[in-house]
PDB file of N, CA and C in Angstrom:
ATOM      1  N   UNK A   1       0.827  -1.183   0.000  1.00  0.00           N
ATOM      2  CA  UNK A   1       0.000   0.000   0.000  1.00  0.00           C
ATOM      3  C   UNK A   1       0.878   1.256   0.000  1.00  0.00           C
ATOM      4  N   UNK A   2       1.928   0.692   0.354  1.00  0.00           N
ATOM      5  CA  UNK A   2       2.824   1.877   0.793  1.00  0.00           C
ATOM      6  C   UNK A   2       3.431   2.374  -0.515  1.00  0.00           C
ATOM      7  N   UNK A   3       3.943   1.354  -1.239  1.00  0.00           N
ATOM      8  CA  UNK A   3       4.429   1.652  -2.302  1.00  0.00           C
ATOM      9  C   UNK A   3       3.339   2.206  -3.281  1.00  0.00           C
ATOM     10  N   UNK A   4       2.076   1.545  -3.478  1.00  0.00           N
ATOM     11  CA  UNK A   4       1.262   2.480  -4.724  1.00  0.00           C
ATOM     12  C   UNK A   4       1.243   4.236  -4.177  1.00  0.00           C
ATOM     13  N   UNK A   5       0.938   4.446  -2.925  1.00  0.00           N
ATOM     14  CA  UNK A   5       1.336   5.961  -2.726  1.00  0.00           C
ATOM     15  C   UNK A   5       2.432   6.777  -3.096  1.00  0.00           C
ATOM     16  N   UNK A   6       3.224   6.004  -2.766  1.00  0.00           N
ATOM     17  CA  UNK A   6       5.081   6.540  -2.915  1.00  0.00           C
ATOM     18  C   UNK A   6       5.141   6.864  -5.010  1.00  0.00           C
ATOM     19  N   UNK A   7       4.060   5.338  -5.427  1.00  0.00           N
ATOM     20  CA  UNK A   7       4.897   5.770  -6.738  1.00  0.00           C
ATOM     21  C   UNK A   7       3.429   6.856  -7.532  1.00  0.00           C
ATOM     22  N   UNK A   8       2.432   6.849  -6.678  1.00  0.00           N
ATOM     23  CA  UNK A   8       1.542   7.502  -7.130  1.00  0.00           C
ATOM     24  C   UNK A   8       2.030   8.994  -7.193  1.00  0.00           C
ATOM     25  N   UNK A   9       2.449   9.601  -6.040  1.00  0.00           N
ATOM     26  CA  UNK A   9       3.197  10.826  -5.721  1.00  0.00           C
ATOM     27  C   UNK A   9       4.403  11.050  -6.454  1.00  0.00           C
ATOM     28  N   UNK A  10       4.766   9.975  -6.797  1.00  0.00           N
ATOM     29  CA  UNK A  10       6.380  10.134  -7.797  1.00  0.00           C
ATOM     30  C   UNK A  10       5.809  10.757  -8.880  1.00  0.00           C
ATOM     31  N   UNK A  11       4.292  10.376  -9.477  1.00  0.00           N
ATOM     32  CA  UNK A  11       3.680  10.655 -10.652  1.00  0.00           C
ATOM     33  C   UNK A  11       3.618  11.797 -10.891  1.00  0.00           C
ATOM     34  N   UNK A  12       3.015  12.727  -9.215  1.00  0.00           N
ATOM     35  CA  UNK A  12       1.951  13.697  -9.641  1.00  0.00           C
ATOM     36  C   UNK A  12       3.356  14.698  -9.176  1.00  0.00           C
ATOM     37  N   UNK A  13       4.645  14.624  -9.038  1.00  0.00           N
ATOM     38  CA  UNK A  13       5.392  15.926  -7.827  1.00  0.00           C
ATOM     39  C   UNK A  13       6.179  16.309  -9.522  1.00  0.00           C
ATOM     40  N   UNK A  14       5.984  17.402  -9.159  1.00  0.00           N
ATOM     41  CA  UNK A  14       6.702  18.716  -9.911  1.00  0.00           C
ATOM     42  C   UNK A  14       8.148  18.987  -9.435  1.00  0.00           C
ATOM     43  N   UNK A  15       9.058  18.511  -9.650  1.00  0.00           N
ATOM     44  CA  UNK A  15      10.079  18.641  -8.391  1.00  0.00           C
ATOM     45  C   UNK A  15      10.742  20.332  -9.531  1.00  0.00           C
ATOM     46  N   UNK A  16      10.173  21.328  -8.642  1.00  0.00           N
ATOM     47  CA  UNK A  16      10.567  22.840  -9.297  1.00  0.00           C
ATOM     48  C   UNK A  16      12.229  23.043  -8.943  1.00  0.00           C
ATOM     49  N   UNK A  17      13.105  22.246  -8.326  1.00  0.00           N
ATOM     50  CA  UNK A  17      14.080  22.497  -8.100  1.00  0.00           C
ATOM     51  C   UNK A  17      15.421  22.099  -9.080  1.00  0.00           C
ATOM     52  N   UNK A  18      14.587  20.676  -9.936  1.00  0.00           N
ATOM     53  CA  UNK A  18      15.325  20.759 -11.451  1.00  0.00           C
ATOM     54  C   UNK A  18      14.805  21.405 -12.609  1.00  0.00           C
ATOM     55  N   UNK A  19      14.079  22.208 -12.197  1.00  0.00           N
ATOM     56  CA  UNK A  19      13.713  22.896 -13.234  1.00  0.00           C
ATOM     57  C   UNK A  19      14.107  23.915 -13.363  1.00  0.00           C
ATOM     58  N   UNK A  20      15.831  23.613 -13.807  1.00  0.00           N
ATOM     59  CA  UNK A  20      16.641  25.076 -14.017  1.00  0.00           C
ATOM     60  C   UNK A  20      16.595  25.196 -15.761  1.00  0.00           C
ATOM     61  N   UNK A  21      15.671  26.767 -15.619  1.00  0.00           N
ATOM     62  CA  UNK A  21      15.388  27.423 -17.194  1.00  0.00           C
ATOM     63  C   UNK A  21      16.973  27.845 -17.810  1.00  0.00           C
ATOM     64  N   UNK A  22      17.797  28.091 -17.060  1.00  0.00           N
ATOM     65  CA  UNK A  22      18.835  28.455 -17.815  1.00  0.00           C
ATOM     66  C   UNK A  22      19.955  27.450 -19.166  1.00  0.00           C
ATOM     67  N   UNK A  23      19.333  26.263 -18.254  1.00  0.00           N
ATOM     68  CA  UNK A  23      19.601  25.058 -18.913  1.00  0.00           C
ATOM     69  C   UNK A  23      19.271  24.363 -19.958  1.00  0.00           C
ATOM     70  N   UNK A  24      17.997  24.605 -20.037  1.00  0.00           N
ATOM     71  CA  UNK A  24      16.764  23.868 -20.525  1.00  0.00           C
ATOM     72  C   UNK A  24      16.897  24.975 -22.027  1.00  0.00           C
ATOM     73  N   UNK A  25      16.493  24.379 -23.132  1.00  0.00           N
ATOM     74  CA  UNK A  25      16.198  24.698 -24.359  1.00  0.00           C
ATOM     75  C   UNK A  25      14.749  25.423 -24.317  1.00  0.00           C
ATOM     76  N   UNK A  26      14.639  25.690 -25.025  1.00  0.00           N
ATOM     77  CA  UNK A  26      13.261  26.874 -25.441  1.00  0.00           C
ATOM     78  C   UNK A  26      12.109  25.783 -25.991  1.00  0.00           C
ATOM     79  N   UNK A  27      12.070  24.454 -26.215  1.00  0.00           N
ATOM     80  CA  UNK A  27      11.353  23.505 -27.039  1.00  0.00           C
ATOM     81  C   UNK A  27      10.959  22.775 -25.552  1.00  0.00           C
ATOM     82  N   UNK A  28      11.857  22.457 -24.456  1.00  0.00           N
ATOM     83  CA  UNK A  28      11.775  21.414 -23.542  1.00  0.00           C
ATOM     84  C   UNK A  28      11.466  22.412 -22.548  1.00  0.00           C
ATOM     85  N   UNK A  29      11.348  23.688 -22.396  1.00  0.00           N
ATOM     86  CA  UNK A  29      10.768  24.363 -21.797  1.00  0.00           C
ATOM     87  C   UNK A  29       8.992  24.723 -21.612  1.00  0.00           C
ATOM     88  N   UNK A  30       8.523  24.549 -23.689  1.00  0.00           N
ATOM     89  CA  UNK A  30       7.282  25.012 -23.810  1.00  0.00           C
ATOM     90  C   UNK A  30       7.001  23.952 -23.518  1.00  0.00           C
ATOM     91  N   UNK A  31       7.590  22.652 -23.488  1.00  0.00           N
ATOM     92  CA  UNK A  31       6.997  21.114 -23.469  1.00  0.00           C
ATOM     93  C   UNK A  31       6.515  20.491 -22.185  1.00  0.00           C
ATOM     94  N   UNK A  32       7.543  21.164 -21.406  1.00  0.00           N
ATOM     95  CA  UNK A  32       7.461  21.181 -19.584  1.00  0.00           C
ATOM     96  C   UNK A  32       5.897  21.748 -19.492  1.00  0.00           C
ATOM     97  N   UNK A  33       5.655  23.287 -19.437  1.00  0.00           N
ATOM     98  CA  UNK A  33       4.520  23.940 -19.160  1.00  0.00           C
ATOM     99  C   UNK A  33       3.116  23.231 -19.813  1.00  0.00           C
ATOM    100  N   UNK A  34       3.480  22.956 -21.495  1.00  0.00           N
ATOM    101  CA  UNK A  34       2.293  22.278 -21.436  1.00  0.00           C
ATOM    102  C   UNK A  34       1.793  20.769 -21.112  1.00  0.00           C
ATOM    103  N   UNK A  35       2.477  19.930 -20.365  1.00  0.00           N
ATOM    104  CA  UNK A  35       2.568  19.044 -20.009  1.00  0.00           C
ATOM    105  C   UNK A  35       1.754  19.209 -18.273  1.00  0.00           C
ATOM    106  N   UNK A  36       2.702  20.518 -17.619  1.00  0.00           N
ATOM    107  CA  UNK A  36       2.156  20.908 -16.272  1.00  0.00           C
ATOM    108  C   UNK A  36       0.555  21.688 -16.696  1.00  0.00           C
ATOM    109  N   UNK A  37       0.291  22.001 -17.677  1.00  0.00           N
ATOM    110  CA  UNK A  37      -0.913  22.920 -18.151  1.00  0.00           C
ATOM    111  C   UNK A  37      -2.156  21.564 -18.348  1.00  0.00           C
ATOM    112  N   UNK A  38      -1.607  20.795 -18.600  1.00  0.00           N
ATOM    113  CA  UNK A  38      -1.965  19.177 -19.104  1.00  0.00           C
ATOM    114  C   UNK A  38      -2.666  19.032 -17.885  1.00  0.00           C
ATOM    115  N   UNK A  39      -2.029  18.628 -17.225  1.00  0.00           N
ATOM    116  CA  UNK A  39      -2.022  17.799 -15.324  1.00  0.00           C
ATOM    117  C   UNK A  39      -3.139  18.580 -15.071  1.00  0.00           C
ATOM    118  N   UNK A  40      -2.902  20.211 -15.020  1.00  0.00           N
ATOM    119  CA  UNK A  40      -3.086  21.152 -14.148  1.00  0.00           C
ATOM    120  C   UNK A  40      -4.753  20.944 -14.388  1.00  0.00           C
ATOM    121  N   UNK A  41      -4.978  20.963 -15.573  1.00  0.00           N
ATOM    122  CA  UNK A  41      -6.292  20.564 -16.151  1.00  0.00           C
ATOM    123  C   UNK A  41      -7.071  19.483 -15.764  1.00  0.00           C
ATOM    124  N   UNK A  42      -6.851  18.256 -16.318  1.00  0.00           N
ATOM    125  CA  UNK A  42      -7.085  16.959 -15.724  1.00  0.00           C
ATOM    126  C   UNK A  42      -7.872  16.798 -13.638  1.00  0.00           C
ATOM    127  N   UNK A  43      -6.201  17.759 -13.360  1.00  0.00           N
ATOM    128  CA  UNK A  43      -6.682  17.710 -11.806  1.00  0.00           C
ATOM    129  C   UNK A  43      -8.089  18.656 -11.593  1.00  0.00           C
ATOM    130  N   UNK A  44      -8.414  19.542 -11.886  1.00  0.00           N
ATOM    131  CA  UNK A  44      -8.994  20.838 -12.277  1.00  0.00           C
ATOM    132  C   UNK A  44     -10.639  20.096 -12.311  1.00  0.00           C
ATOM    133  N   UNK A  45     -10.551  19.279 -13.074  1.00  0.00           N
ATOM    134  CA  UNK A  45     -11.656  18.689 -14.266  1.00  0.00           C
ATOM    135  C   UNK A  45     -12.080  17.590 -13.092  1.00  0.00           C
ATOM    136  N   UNK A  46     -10.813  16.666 -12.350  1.00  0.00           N
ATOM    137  CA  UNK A  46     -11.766  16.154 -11.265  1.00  0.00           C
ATOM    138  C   UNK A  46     -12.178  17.039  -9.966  1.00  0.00           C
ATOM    139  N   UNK A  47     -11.650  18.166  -9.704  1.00  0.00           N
ATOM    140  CA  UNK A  47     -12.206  18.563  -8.819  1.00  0.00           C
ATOM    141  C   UNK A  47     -13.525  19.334  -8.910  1.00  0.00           C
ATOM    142  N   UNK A  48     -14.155  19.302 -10.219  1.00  0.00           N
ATOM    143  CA  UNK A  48     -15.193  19.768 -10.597  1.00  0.00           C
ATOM    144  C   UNK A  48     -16.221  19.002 -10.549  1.00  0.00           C
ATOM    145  N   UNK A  49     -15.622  17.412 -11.210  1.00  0.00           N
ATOM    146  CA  UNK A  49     -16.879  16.602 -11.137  1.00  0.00           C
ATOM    147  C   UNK A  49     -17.280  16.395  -9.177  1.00  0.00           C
ATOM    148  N   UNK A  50     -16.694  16.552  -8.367  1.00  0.00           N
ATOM    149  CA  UNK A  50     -16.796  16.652  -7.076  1.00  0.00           C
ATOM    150  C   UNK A  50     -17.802  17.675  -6.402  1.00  0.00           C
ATOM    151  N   UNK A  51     -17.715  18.836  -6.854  1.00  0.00           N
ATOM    152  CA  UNK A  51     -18.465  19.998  -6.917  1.00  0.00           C
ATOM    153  C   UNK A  51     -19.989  19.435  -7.641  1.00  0.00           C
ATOM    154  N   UNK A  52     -20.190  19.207  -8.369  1.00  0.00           N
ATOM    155  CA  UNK A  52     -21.530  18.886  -9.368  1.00  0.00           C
ATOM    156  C   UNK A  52     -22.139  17.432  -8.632  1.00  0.00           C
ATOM    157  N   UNK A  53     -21.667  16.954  -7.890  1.00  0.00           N
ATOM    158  CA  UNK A  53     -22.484  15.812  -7.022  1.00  0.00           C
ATOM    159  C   UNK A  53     -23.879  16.160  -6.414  1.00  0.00           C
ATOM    160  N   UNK A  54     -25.069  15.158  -6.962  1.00  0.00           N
ATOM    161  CA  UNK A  54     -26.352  16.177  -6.521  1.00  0.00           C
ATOM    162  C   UNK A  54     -26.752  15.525  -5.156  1.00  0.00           C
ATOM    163  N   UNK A  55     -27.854  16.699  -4.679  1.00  0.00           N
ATOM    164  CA  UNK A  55     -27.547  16.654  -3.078  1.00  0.00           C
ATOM    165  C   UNK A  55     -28.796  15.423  -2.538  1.00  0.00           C
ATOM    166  N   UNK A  56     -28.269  15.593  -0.848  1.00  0.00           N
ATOM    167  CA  UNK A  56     -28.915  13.759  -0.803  1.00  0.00           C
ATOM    168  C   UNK A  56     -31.141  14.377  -1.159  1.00  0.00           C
ATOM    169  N   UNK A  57     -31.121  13.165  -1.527  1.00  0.00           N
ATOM    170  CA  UNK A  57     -32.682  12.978  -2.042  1.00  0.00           C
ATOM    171  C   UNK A  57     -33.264  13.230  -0.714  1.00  0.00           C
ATOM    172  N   UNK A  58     -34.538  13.756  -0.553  1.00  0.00           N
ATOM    173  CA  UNK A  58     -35.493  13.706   0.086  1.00  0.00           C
ATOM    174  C   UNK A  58     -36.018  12.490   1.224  1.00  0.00           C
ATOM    175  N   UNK A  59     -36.447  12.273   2.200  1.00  0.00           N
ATOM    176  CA  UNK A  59     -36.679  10.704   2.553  1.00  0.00           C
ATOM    177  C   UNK A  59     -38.204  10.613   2.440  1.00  0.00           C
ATOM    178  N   UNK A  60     -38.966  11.968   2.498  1.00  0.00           N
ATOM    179  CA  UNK A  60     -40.307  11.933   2.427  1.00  0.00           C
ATOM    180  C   UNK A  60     -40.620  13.269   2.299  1.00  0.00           C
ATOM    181  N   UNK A  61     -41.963  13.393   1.627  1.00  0.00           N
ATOM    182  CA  UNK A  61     -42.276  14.847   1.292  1.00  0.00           C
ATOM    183  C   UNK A  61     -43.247  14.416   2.148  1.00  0.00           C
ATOM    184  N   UNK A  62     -44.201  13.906   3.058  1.00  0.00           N
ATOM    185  CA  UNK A  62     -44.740  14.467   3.951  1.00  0.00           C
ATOM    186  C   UNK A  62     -44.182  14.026   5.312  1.00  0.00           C
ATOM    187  N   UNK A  63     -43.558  14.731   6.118  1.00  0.00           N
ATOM    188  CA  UNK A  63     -42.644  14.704   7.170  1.00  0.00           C
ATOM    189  C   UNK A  63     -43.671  14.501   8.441  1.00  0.00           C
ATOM    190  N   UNK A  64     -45.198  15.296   8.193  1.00  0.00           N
ATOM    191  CA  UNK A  64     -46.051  15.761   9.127  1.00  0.00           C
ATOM    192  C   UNK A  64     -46.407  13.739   9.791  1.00  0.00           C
ATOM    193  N   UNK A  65     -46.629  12.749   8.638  1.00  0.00           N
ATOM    194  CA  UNK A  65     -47.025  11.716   8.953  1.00  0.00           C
ATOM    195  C   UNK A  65     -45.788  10.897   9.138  1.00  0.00           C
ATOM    196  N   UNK A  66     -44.620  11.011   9.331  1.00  0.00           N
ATOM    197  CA  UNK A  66     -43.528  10.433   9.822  1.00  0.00           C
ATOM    198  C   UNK A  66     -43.447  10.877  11.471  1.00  0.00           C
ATOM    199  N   UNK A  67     -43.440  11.726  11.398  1.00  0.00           N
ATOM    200  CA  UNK A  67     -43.458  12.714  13.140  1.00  0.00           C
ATOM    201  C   UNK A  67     -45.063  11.726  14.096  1.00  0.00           C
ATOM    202  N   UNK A  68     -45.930  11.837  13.040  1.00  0.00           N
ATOM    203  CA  UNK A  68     -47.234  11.459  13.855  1.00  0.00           C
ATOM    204  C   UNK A  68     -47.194   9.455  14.149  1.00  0.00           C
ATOM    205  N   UNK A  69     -46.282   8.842  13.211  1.00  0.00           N
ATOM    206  CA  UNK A  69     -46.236   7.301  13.518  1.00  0.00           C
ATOM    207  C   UNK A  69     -45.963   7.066  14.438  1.00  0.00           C
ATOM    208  N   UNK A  70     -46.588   5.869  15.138  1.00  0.00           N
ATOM    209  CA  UNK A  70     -45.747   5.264  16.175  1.00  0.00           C
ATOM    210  C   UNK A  70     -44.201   4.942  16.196  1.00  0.00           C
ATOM    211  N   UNK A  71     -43.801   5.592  17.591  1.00  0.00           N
ATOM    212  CA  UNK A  71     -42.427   5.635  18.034  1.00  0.00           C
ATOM    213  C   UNK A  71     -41.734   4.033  17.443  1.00  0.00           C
ATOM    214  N   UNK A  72     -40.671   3.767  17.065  1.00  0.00           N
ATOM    215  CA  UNK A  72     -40.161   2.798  17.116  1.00  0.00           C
ATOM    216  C   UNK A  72     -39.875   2.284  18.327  1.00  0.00           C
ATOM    217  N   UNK A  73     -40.112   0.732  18.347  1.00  0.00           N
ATOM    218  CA  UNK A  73     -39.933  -0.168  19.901  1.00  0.00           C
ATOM    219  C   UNK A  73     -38.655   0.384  20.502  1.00  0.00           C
ATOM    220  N   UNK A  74     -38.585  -0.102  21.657  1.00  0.00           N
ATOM    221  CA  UNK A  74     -37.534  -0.128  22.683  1.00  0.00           C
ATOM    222  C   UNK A  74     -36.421  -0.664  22.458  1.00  0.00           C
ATOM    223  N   UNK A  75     -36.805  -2.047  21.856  1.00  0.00           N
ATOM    224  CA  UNK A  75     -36.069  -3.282  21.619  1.00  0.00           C
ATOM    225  C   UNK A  75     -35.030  -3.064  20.274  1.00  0.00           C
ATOM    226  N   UNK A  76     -35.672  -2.379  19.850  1.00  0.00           N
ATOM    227  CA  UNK A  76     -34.991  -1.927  18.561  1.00  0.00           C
ATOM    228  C   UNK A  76     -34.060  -0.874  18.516  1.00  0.00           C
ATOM    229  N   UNK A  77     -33.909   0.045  19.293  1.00  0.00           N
ATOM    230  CA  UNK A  77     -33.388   1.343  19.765  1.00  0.00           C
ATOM    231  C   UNK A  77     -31.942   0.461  20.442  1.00  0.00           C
ATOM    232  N   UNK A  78     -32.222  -0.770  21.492  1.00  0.00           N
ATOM    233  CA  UNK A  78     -31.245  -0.979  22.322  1.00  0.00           C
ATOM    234  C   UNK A  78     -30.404  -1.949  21.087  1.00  0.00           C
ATOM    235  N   UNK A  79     -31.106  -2.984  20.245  1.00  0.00           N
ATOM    236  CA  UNK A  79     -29.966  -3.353  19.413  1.00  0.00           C
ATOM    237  C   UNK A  79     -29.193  -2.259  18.503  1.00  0.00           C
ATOM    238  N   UNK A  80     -29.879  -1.489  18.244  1.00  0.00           N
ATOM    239  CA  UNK A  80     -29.236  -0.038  17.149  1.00  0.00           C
ATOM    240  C   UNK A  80     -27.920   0.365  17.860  1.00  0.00           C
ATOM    241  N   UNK A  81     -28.309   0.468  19.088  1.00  0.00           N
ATOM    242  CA  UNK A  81     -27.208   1.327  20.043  1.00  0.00           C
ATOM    243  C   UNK A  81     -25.852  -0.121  20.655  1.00  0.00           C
ATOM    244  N   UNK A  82     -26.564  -1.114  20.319  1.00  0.00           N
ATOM    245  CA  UNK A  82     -25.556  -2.055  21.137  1.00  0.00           C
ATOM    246  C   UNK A  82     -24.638  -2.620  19.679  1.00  0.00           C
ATOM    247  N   UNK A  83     -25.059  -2.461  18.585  1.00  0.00           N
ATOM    248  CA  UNK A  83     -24.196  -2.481  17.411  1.00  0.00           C
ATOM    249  C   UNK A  83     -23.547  -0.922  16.978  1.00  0.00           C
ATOM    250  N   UNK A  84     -24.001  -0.403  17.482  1.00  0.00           N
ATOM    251  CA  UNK A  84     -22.746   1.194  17.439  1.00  0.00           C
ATOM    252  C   UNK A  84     -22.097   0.624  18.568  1.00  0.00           C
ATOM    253  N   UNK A  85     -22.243   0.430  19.300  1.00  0.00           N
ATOM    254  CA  UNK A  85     -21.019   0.482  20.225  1.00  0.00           C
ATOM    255  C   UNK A  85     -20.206  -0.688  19.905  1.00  0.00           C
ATOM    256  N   UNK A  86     -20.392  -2.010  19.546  1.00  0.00           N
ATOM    257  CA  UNK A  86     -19.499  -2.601  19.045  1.00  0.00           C
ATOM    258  C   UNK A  86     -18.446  -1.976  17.767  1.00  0.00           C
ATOM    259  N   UNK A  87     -19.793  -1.450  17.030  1.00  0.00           N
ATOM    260  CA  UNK A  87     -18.651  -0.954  15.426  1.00  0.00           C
ATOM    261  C   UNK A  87     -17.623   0.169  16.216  1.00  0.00           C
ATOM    262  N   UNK A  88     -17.819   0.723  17.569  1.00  0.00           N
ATOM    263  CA  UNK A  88     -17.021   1.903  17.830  1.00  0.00           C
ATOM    264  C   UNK A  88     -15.449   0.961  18.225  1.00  0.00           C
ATOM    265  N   UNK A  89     -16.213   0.006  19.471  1.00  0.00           N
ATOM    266  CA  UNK A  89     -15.323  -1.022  19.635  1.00  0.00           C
ATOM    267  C   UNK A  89     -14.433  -1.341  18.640  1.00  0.00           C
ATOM    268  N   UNK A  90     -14.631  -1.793  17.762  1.00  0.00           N
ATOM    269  CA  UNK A  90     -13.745  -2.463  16.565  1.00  0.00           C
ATOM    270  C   UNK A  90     -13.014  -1.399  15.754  1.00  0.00           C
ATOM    271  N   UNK A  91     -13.200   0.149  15.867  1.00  0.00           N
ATOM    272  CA  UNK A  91     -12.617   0.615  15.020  1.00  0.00           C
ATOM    273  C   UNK A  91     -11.482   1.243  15.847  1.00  0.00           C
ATOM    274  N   UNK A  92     -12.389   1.659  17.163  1.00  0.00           N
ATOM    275  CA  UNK A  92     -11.137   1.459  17.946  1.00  0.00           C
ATOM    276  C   UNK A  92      -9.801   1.295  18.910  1.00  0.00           C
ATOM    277  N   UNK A  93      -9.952  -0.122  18.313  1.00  0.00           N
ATOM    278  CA  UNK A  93      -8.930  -1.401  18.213  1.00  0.00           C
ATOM    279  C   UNK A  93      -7.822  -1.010  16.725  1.00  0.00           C
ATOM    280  N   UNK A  94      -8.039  -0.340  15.750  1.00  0.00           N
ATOM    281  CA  UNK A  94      -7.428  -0.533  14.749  1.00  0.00           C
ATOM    282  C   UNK A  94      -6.202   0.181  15.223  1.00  0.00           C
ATOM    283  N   UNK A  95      -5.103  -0.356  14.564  1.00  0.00           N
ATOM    284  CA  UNK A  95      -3.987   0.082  15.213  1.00  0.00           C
ATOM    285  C   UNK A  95      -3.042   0.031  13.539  1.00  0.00           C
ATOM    286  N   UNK A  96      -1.971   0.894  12.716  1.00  0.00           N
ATOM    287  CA  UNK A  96      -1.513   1.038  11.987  1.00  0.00           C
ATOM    288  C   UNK A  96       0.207   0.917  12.698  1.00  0.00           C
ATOM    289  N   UNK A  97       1.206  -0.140  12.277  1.00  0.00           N
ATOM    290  CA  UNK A  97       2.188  -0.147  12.394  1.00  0.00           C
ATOM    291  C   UNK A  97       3.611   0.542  11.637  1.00  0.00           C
ATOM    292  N   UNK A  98       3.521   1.220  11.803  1.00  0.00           N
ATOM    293  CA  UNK A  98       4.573   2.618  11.079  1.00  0.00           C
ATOM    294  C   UNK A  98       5.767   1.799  11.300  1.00  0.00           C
ATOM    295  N   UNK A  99       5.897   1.061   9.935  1.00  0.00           N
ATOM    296  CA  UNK A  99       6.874   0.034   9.426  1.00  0.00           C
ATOM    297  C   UNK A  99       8.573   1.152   8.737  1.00  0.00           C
ATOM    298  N   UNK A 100       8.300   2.207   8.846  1.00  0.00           N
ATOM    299  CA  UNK A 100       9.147   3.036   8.003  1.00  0.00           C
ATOM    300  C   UNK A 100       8.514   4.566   7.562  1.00  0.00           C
ATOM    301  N   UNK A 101       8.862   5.176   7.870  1.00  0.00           N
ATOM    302  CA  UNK A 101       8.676   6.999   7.289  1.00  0.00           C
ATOM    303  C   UNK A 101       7.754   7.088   6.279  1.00  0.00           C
ATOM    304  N   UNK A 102       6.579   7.643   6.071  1.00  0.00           N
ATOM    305  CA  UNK A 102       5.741   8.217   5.307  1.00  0.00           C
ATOM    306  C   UNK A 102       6.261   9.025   4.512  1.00  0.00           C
ATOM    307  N   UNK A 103       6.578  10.272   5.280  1.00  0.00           N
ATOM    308  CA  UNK A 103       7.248  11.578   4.539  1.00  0.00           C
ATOM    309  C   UNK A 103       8.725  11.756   4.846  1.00  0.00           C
ATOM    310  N   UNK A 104       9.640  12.237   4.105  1.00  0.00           N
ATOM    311  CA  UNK A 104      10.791  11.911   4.138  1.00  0.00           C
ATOM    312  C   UNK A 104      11.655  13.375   3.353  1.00  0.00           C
ATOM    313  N   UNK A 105      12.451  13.429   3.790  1.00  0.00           N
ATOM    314  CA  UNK A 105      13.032  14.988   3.297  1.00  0.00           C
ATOM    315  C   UNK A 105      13.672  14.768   1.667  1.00  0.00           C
ATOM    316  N   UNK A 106      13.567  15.447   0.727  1.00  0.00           N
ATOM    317  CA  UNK A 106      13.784  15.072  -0.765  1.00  0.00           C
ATOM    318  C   UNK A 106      15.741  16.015  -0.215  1.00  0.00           C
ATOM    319  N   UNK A 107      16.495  15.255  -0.850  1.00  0.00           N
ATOM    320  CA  UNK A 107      17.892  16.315  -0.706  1.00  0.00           C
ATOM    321  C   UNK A 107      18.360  17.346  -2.044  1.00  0.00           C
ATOM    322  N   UNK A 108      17.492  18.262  -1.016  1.00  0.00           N
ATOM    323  CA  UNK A 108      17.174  19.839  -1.335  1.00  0.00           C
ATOM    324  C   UNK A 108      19.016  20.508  -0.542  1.00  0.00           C
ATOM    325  N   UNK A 109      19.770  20.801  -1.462  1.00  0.00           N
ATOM    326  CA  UNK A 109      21.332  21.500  -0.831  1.00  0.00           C
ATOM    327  C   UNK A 109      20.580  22.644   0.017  1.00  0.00           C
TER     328      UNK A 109
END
């Protein structure tokens, strides 16, 4: 798991610190930007479809005869509540073993 992150991030990092223009040709320069103009887009385009997600549905348009039903049992309330507290139980218990460094310093002089 560790590694699809590491090489996922290898994908998306801009490392701006080899990106010395003095070096670089005028062709591998415009090629850089539109490549980052590329990405920049793409990323852009999913954070839009995120935005346009439609909102949660309705559960009832008459609310007045939900309010007026009989209360739900007792019995039912105490299993509802005695399976949250297990799922709380179990989550937590989860414990992540930090096998090695997440984030790590890139050697920046």
């Amino acid at each position: 798991m560790l590694s699809s992150i590491l090489a996922k991030t290898a994908i998306n990092i801009i490392d701006v610190s080899a990106a010395d223009s003095q070096g670089m040709e005028q062709h591998e320069y415009m090629d850089r930007a539109r490549q980052y103009s590329t990405r920049l887009a793409m990323l852009s385009n999913n954070l839009t479809h995120w935005k346009k997600l439609p909102l949660l549905p309705s559960l009832t348009n008459q609310p007045h005869q939900v309010l007026a039903s009989d209360p739900i049992p007792f019995a039912d309330l105490q299993q509802v509540s005695r399976i949250a507290a297990y799922a709380f139980s179990a989550l937590s218990q989860i414990r992540v073993d930090a096998k090695e460094e997440l984030v790590v310093q890139f050697g920046i002089p």
